[in-house]
Protein backbone atom coordinates (compact mmCIF):
# COMPACT_ATOMS: atom_id res chain seq x y z
CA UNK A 1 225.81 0.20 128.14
CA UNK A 2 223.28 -2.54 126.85
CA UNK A 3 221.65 -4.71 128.73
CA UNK A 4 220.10 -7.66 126.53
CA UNK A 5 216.55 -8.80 127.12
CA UNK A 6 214.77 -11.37 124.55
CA UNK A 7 215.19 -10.16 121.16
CA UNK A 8 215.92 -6.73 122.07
CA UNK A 9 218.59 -4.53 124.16
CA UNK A 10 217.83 -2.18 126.39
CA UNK A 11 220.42 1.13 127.07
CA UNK A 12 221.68 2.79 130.34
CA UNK A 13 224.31 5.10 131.40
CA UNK A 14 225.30 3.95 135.48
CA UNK A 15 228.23 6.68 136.81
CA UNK A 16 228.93 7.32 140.21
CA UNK A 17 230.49 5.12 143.46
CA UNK A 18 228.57 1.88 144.29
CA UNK A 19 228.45 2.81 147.85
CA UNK A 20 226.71 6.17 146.65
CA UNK A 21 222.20 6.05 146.88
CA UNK A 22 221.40 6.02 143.01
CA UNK A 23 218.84 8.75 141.23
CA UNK A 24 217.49 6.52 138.29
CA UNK A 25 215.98 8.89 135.78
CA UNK A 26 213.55 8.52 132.41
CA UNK A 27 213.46 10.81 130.04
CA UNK A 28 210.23 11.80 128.06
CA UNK A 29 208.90 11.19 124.35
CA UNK A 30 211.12 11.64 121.45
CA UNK A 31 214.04 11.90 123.79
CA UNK A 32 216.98 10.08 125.63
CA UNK A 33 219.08 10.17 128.25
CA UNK A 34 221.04 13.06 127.39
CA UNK A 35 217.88 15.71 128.27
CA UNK A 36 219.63 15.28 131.45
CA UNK A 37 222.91 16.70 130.51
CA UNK A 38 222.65 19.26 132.86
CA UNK A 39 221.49 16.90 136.54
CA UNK A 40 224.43 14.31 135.91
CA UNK A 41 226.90 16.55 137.16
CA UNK A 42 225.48 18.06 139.92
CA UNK A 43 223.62 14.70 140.88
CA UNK A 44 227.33 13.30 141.07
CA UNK A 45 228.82 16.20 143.29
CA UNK A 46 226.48 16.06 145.73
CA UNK A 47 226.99 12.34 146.71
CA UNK A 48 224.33 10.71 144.13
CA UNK A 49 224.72 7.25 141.95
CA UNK A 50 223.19 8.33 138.61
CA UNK A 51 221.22 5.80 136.10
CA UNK A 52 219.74 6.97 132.79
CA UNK A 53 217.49 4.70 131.35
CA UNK A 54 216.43 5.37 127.43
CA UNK A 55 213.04 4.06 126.86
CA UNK A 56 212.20 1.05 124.63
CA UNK A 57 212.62 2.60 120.84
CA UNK A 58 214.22 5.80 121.80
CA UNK A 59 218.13 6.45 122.50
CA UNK A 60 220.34 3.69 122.43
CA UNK A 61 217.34 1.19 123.13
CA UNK A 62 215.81 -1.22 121.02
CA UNK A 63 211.73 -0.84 120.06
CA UNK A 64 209.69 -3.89 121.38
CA UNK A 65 207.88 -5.79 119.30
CA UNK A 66 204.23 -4.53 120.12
CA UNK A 67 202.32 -1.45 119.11
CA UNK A 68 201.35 -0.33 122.17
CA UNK A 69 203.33 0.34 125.29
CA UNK A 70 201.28 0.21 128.23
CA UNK A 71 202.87 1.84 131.45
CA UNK A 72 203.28 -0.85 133.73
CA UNK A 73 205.41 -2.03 130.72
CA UNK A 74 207.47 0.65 130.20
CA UNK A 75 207.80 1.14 134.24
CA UNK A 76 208.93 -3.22 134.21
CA UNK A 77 212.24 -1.94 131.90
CA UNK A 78 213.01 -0.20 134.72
CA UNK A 79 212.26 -2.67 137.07
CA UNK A 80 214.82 -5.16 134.89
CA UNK A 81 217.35 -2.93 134.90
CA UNK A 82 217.30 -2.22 138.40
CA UNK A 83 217.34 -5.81 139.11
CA UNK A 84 220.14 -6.65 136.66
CA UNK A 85 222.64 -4.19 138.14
CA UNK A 86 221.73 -5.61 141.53
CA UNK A 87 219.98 -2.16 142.93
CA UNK A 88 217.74 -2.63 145.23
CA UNK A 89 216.01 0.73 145.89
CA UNK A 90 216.30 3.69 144.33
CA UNK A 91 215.45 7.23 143.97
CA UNK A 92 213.03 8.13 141.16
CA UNK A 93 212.91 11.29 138.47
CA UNK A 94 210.66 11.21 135.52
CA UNK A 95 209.90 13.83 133.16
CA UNK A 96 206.67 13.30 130.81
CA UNK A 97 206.20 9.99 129.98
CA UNK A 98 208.88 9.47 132.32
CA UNK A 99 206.72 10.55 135.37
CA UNK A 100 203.66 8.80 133.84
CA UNK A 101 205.93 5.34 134.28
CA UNK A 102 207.54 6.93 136.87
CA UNK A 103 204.07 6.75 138.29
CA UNK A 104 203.59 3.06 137.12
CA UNK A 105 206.61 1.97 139.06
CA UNK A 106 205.48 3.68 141.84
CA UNK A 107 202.61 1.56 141.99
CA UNK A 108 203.56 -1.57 140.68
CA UNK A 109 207.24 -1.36 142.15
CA UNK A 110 207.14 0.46 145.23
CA UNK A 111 209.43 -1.58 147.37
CA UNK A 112 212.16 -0.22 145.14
CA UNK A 113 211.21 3.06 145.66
CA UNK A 114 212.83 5.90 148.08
CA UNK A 115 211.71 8.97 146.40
CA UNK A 116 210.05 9.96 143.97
CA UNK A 117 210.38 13.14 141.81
CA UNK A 118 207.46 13.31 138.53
CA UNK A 119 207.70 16.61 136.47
CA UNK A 120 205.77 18.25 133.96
CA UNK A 121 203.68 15.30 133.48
CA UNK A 122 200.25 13.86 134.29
CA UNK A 123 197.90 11.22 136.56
CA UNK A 124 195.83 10.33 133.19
CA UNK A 125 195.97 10.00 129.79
CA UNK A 126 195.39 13.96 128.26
CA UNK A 127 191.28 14.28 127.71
CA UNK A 128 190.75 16.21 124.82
CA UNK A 129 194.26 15.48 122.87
CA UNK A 130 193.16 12.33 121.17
CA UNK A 131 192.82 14.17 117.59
CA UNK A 132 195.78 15.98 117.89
CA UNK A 133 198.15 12.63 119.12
CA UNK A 134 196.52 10.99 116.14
CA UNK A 135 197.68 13.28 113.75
CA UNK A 136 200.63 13.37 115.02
CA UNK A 137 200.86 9.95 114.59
CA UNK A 138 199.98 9.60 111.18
CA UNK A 139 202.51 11.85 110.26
CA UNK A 140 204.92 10.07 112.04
CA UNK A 141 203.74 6.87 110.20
CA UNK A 142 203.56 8.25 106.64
CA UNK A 143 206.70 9.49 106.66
CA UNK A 144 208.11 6.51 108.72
CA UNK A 145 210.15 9.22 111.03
CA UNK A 146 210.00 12.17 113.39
CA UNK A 147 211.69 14.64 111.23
CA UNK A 148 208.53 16.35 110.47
CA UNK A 149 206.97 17.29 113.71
CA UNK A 150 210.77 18.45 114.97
CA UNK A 151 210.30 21.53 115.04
CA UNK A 152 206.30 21.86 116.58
CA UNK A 153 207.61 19.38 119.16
CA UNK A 154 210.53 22.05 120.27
CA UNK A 155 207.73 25.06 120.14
CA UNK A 156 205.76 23.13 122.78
CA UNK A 157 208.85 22.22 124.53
CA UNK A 158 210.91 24.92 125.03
CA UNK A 159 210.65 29.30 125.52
CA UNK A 160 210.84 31.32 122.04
CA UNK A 161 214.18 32.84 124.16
CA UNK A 162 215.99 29.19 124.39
CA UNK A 163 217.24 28.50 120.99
CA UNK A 164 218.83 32.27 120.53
CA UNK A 165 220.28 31.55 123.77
CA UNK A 166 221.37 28.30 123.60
CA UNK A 167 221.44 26.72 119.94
CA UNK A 168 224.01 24.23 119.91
CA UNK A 169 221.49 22.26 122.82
CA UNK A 170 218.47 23.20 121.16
CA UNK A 171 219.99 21.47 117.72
CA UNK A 172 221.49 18.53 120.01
CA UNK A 173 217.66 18.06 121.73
CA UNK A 174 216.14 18.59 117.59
CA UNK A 175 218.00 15.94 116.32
CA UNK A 176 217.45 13.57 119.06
CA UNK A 177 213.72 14.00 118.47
CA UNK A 178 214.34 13.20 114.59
CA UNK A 179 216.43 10.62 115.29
CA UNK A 180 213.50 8.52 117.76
CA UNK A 181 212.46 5.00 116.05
CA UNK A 182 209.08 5.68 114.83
CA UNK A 183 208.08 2.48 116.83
CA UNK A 184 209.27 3.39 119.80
CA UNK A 185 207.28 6.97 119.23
CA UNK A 186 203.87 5.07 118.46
CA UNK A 187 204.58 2.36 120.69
CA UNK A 188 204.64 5.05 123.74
CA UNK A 189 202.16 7.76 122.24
CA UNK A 190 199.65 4.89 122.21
CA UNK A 191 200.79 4.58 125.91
CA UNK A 192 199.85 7.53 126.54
CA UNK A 193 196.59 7.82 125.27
CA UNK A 194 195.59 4.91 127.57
CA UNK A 195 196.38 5.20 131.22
CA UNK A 196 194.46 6.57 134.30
CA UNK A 197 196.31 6.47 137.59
CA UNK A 198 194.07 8.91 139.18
CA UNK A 199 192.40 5.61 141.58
CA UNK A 200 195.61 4.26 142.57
CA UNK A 201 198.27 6.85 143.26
CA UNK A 202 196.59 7.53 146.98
CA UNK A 203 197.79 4.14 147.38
CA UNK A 204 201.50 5.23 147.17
CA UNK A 205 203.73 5.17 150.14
CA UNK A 206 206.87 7.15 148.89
CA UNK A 207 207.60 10.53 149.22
CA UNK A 208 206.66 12.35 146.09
CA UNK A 209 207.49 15.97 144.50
CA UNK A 210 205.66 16.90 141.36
CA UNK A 211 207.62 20.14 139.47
CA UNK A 212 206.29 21.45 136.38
CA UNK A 213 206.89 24.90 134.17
CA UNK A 214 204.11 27.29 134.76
CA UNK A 215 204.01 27.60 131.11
CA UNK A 216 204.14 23.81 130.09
CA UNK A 217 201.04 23.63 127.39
CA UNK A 218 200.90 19.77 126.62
CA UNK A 219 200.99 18.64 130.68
CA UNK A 220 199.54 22.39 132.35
CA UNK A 221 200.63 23.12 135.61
CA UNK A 222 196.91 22.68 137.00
CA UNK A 223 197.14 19.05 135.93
CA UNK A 224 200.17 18.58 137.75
CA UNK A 225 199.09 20.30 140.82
CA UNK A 226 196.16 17.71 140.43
CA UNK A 227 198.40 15.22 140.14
CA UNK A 228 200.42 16.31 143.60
CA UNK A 229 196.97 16.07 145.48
CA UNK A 230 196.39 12.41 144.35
CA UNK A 231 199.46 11.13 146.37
CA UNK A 232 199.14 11.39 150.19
CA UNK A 233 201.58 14.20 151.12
CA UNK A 234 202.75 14.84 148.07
CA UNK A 235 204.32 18.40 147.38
CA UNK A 236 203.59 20.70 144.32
CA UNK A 237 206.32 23.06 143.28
CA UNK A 238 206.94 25.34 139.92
CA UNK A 239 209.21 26.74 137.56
CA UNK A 240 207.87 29.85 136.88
CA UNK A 241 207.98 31.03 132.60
CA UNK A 242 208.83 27.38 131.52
CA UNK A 243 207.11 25.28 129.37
CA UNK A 244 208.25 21.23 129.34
CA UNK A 245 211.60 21.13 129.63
CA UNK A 246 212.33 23.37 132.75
CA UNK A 247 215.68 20.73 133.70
CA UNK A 248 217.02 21.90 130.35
CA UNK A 249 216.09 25.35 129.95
CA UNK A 250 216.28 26.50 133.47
CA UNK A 251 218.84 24.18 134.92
CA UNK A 252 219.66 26.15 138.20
CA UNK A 253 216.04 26.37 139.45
CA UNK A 254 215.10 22.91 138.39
CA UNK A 255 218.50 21.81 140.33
CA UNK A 256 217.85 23.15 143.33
CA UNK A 257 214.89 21.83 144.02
CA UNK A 258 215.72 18.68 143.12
CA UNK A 259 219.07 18.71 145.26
CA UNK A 260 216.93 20.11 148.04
CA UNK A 261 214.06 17.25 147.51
CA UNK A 262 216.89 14.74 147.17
CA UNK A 263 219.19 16.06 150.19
CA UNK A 264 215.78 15.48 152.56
CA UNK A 265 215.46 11.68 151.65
CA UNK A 266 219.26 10.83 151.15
CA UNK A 267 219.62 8.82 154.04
CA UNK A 268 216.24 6.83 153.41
CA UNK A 269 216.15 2.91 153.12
């Protein structure tokens, strides 16, 4: 579904009984939606309202017309959405980028907020990844697509053991990357590269989980951990072997700690 904003559209995907609490969840760089394939169902069975939200340039949503995609932007789509399909507060899970405006929201939104679930993501722009975003970048620019850093994107996402396993998913997840709006990547790399949250997430109310794959290289588990101890009683937990994509590659860990997070605040308002 589209929701129309000026001069652009942002996507959605709503299932699940009105009466139900909704799970609103954001997906990371380069993806969509669909890199939670394997939470909708489960979300659903247990009771849960489920909204995916494709970022601005990426999935079924249109880029914005700046450069640069601060946070607080990013975590205002949200926001919008929320607001247009007339819920009021919601249960949060963001994976990458997704936590990092998950965080945003948290902040700038936190009457909506039940819960809050951030994985494999971090409190502050990476320090010491500025040359390697750049060229990532420029590739991205010169060729005026993703196609070309496919592949190093799914090394750094997922086990050498996934694809053999599982290669229909791994091509679906591929081509999703390829197919991102190269504004929509720049517009929320350069997003990345500028945040710090570090001062204001002990100002956060929610309940919060952090989960991240012991193996995750881009957003390390110590940074996530870090990122757990910024947010009064905050709780740390991880999937042990996986790198950034632990909801994908090991669904049946990743879902039962996030049925068991979500099961504890349920009957929050």
């Amino acid at each position: 579904m589209l929701l129309p904003l000026q001069g652009r559209n942002i996507a959605y995907d709503l299932v699940g009984p009105d009466s139900a609490p909704t799970v609103c969840i954001t997906h990371s760089l380069a993806s969509d939606g669909g890199s939670w394939a394997e939470q909708v169902p489960v979300l659903l069975q247990a009771g849960f309202r489920v909204l995916r939200i494709d970022m601005r340039g990426h999935g079924g949503s249109d880029p914005a017309p700046a450069d640069h995609y601060a946070m607080k932007d990013l975590a205002g789509d949200v926001a919008t959405v929320l607001d247009a399909l007339s819920i009021s507060r919601t249960h949060y899970i963001g994976l990458s980028i997704g936590g990092m405006l998950g965080q945003a929201f948290a902040i700038e939104h936190q009457p909506k907020l039940i819960s809050a679930m951030w994985c494999d993501t971090l409190p502050a722009s990476p320090s010491g990844a500025k040359a390697a975003w750049d060229e990532r970048m420029d590739i991205v620019r010169r060729a005026n697509s993703l196609e070309p850093i496919a592949d190093a994107t799914m090394e750094r996402w997922f086990t050498d053991a996934f694809k053999p396993k599982n290669p229909r998913r791994w091509k679906q997840i591929r081509d999703t990357i390829a197919g991102t709006t190269p504004a929509g990547y720049l517009g929320c790399s350069s997003g990345i590269l500028d945040f710090d949250f570090t001062r204001r997430l002990p100002s956060v109310k929610a309940p919060v989980l952090v989960v991240c794959g012991s193996e995750d290289p881009g957003t390390p588990a110590p940074e996530n951990k870090k990122l757990a101890g910024l947010v009064p009683g905050a709780r740390y937990e991880e999937i042990a072997g996986m790198k950034h994509f632990p909801n994908v590659e090991a669904p049946d860990a990743f879902n039962r700690i996030m049925l068991g997070w979500l099961e504890q605040h349920k009957r929050a308002n």
